[in-house]
C-alpha atoms as a PDB file:
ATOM      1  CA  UNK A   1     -23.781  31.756  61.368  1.00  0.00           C
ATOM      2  CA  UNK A   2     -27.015  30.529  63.052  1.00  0.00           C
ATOM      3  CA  UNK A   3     -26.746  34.173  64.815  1.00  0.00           C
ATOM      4  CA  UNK A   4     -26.737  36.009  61.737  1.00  0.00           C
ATOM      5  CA  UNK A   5     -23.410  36.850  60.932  1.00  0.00           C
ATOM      6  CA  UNK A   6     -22.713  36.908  57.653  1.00  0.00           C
ATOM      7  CA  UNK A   7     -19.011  37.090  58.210  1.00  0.00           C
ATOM      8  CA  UNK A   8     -19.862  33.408  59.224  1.00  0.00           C
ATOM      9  CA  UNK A   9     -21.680  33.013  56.121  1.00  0.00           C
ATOM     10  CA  UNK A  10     -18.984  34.252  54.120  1.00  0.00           C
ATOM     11  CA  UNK A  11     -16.318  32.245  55.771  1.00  0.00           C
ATOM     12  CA  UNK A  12     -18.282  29.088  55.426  1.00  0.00           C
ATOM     13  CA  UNK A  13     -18.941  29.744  51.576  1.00  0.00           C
ATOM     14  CA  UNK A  14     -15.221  29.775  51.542  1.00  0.00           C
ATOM     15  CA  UNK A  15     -14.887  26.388  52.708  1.00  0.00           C
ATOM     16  CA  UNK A  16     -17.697  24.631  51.084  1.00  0.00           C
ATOM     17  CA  UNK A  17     -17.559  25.923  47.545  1.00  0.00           C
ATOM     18  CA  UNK A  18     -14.710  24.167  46.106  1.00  0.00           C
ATOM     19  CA  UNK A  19     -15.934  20.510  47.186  1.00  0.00           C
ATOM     20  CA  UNK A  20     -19.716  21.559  46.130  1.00  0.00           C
ATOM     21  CA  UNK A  21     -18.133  22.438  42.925  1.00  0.00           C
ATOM     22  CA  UNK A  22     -16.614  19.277  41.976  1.00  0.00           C
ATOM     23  CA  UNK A  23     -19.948  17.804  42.946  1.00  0.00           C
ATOM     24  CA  UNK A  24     -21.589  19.867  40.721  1.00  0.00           C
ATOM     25  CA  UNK A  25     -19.177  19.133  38.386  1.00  0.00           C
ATOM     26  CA  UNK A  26     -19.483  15.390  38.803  1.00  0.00           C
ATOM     27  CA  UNK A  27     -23.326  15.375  38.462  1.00  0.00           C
ATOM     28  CA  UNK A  28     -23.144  17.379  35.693  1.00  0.00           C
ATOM     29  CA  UNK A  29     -21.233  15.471  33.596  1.00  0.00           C
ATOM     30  CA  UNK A  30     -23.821  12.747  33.560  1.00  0.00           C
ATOM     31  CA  UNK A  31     -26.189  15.382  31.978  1.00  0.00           C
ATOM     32  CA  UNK A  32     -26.482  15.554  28.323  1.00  0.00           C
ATOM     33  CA  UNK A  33     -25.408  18.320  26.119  1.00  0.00           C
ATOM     34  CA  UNK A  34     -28.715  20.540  26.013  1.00  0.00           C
ATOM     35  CA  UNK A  35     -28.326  21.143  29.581  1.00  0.00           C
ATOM     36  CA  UNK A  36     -27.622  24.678  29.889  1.00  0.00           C
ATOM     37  CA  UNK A  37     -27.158  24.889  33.726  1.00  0.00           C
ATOM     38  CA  UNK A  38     -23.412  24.718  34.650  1.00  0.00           C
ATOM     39  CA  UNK A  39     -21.915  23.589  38.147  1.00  0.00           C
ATOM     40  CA  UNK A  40     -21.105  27.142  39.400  1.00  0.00           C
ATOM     41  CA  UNK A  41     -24.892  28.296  38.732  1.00  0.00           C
ATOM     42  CA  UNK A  42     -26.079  25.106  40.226  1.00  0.00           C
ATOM     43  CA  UNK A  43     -23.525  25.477  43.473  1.00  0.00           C
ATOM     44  CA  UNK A  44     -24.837  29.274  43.974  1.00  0.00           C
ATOM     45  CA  UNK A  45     -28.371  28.635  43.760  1.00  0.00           C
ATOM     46  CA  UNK A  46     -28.046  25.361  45.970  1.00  0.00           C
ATOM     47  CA  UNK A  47     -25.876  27.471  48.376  1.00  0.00           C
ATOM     48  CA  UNK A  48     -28.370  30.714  48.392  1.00  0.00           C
ATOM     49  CA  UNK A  49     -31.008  28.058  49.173  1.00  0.00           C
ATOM     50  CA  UNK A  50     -29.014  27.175  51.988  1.00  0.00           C
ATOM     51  CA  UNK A  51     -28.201  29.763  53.744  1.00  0.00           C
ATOM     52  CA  UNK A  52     -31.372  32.148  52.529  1.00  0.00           C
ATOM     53  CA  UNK A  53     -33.478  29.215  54.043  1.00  0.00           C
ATOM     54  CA  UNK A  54     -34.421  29.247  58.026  1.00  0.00           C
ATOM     55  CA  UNK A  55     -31.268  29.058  59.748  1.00  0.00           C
ATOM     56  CA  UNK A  56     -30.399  25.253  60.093  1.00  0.00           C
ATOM     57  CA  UNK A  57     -28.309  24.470  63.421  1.00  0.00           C
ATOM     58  CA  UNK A  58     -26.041  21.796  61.327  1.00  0.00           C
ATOM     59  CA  UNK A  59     -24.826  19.301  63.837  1.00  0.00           C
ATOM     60  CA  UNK A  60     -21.768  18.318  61.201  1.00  0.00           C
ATOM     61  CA  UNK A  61     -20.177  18.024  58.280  1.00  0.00           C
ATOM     62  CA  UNK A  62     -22.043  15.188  57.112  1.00  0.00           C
ATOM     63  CA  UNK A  63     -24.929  17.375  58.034  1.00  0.00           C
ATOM     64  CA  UNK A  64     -24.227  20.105  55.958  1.00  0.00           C
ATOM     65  CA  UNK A  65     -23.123  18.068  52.577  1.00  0.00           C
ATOM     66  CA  UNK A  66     -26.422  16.083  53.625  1.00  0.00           C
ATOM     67  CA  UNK A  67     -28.810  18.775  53.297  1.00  0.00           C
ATOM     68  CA  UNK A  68     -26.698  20.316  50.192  1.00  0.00           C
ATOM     69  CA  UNK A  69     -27.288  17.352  48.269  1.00  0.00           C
ATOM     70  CA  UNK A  70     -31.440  17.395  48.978  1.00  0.00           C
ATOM     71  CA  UNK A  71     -30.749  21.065  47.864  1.00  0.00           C
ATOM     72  CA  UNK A  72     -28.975  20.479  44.522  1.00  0.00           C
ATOM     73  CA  UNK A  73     -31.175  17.638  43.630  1.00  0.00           C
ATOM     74  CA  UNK A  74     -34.154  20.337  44.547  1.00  0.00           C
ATOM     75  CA  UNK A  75     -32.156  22.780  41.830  1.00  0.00           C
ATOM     76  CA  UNK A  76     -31.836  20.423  39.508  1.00  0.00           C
ATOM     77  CA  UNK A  77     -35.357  19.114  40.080  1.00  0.00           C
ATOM     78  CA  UNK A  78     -36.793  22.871  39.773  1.00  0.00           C
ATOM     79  CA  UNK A  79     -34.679  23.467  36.437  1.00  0.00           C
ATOM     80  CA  UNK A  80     -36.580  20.474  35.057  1.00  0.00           C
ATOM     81  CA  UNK A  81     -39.915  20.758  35.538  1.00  0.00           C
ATOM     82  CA  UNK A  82     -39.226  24.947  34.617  1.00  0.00           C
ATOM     83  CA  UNK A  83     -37.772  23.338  30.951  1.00  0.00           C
ATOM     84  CA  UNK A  84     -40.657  20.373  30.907  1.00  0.00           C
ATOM     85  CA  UNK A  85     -43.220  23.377  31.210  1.00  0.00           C
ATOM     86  CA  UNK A  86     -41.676  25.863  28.723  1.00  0.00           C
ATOM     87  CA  UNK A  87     -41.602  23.027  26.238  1.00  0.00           C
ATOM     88  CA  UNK A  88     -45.384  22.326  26.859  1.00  0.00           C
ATOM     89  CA  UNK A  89     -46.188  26.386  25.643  1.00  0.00           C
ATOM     90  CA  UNK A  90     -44.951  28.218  29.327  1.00  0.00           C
ATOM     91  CA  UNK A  91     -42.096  29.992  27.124  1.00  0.00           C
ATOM     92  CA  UNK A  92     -42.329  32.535  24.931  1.00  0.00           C
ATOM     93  CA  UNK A  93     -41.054  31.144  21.507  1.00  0.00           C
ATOM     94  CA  UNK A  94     -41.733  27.640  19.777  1.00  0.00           C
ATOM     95  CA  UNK A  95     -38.971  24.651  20.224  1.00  0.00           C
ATOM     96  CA  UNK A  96     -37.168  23.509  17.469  1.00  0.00           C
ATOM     97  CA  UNK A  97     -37.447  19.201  17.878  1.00  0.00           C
ATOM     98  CA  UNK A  98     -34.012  18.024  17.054  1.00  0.00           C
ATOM     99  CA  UNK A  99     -32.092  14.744  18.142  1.00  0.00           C
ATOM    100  CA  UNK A 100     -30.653  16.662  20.953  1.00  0.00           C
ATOM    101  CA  UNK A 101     -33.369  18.326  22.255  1.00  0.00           C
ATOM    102  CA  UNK A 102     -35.309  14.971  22.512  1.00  0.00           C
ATOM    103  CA  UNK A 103     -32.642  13.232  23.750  1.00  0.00           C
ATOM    104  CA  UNK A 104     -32.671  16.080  27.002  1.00  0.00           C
ATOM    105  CA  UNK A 105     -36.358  15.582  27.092  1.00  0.00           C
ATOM    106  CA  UNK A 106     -36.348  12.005  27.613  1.00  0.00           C
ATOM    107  CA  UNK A 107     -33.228  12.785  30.450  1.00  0.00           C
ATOM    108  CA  UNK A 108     -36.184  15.126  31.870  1.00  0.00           C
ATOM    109  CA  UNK A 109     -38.124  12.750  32.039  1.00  0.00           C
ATOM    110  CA  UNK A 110     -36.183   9.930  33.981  1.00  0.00           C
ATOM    111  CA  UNK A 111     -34.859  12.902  36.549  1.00  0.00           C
ATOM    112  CA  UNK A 112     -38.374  13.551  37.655  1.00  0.00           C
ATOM    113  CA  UNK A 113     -39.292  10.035  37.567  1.00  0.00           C
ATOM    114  CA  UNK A 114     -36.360   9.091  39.975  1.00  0.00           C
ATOM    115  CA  UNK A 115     -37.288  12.068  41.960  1.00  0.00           C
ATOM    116  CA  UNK A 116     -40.793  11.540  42.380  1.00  0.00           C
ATOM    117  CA  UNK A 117     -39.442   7.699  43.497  1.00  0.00           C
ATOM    118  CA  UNK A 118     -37.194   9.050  45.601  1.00  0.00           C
ATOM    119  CA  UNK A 119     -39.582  10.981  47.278  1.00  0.00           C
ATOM    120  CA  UNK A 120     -41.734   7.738  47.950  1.00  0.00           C
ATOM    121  CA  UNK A 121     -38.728   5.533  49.069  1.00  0.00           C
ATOM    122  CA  UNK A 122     -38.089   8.502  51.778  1.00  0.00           C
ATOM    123  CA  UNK A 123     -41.313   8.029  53.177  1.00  0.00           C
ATOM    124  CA  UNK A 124     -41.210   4.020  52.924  1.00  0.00           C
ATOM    125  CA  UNK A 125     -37.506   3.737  53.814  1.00  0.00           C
ATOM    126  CA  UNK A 126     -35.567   7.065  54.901  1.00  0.00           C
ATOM    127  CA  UNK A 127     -32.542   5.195  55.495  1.00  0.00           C
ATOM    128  CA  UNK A 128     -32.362   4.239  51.906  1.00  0.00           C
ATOM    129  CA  UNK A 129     -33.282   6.971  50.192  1.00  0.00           C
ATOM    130  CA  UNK A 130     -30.665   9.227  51.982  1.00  0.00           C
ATOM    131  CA  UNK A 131     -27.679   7.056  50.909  1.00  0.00           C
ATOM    132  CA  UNK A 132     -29.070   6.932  47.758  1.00  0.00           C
ATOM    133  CA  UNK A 133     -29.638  11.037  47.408  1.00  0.00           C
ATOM    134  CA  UNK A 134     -26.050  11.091  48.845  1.00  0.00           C
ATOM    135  CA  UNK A 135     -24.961   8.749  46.206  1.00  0.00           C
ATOM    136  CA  UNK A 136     -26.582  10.335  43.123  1.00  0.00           C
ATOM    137  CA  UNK A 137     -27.157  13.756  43.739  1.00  0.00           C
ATOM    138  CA  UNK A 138     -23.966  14.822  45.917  1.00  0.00           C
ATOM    139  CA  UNK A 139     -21.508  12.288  43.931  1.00  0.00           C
ATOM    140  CA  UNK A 140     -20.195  10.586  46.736  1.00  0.00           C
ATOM    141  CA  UNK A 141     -18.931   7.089  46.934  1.00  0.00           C
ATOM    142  CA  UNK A 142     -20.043   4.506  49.128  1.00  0.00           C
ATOM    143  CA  UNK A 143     -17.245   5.150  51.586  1.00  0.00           C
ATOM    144  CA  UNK A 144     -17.284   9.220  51.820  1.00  0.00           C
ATOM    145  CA  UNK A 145     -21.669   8.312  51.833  1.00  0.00           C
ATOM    146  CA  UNK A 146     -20.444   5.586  55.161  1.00  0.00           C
ATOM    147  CA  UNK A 147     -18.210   8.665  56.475  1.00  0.00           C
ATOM    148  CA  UNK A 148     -20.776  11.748  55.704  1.00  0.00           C
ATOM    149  CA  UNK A 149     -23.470   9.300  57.955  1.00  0.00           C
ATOM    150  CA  UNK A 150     -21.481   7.624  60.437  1.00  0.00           C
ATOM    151  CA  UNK A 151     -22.455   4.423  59.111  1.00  0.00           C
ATOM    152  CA  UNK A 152     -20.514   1.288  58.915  1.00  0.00           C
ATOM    153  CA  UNK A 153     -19.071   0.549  55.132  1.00  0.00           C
ATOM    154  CA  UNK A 154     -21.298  -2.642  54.806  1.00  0.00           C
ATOM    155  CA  UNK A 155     -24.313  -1.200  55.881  1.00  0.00           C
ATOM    156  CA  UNK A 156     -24.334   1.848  53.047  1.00  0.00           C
ATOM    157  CA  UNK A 157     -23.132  -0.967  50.470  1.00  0.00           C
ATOM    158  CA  UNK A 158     -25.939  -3.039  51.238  1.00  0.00           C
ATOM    159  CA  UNK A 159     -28.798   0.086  51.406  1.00  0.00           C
ATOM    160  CA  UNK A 160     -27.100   1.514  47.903  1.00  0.00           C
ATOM    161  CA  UNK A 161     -27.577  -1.832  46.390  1.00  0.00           C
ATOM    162  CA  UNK A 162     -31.194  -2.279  47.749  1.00  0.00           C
ATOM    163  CA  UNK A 163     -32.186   1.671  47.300  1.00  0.00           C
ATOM    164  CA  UNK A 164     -30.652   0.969  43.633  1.00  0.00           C
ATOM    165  CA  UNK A 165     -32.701  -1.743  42.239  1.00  0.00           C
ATOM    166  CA  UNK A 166     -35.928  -0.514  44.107  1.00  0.00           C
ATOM    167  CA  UNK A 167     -35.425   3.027  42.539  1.00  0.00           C
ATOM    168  CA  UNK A 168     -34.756   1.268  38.888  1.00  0.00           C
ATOM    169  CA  UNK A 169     -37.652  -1.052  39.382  1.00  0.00           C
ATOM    170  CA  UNK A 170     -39.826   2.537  40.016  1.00  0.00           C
ATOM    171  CA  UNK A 171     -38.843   4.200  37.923  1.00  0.00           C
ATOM    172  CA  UNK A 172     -38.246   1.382  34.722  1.00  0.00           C
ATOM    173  CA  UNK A 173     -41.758  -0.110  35.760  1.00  0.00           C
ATOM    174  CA  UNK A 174     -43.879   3.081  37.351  1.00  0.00           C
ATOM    175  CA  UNK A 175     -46.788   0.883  37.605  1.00  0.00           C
END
């Protein structure tokens, strides 16, 4: 794959997309009900940023499901802030305000708040923020986040738990 083929590409696709899928799946179910991207849209564009992206030399599994997950979260982050900025006049027609449609706006808003304190806990604490991008934005669970990073059971409890209540206190308390 890192040579080009697309046979490769193909191939890998093939393996990938059903376990992408029911992460998709997973994270989407969190969303509320005015969210109008569905898992399959989200796996293609995270995969087409994948592979249409430089040509990463993944070193694993982990690797791969690693990078996926900054991807989705990227998608997901992208859709947001496209939705935030039609709402503020970017589209073409006025919003109707309903309970549902505020309801997605406030879920806007905390998504982009945890991102933006994600993105500050990865400079402050890498570590961290990786098992907790792992955690929320590829659905795994503490033990298949200690098997994607070759990291001892305890030690991803213990970084979820402290990469949890410093991301709340961010994003509850932005200062």
């Amino acid at each position: 794959m890192s040579d080009g083929d697309q046979a490769a590409d193909a191939e890998l696709f093939d393996l990938v997309y059903p376990e992408l899928h029911r992460e998709a799946q997973r994270f989407m179910r969190g969303e509320g009900a005015g969210h109008t991207l569905q898992p399959t849209a989200l796996v293609n564009e995270c995969y087409l940023r994948l592979v249409d992206g430089e040509r990463v030399q993944w070193q694993d599994r982990g690797h791969f499901f690693r990078v996926a997950a900054r991807a989705m979260r990227n998608v997901l982050v992208d859709y947001a802030r496209q939705r935030n900025a039609d709402k503020r006049g970017g589209g073409l027609r006025p919003l109707q305000v309903n309970a549902a449609d505020a309801a997605f706006e406030k879920e806007i808003g905390q998504l982009l708040a945890l991102t933006d304190a994600l993105d500050h806990l990865h400079t402050i604490q890498p570590g961290l923020a990786t098992v907790a991008q792992l955690r929320l934005f590829s659905g795994l669970g503490v033990k298949e986040t200690a098997q994607a990073l070759d990291k001892p059971l305890r030690t991803v409890e213990r970084h979820w738990r402290e990469a949890r209540d410093w991301l709340r206190e961010q994003v509850d308390d932005p200062r």
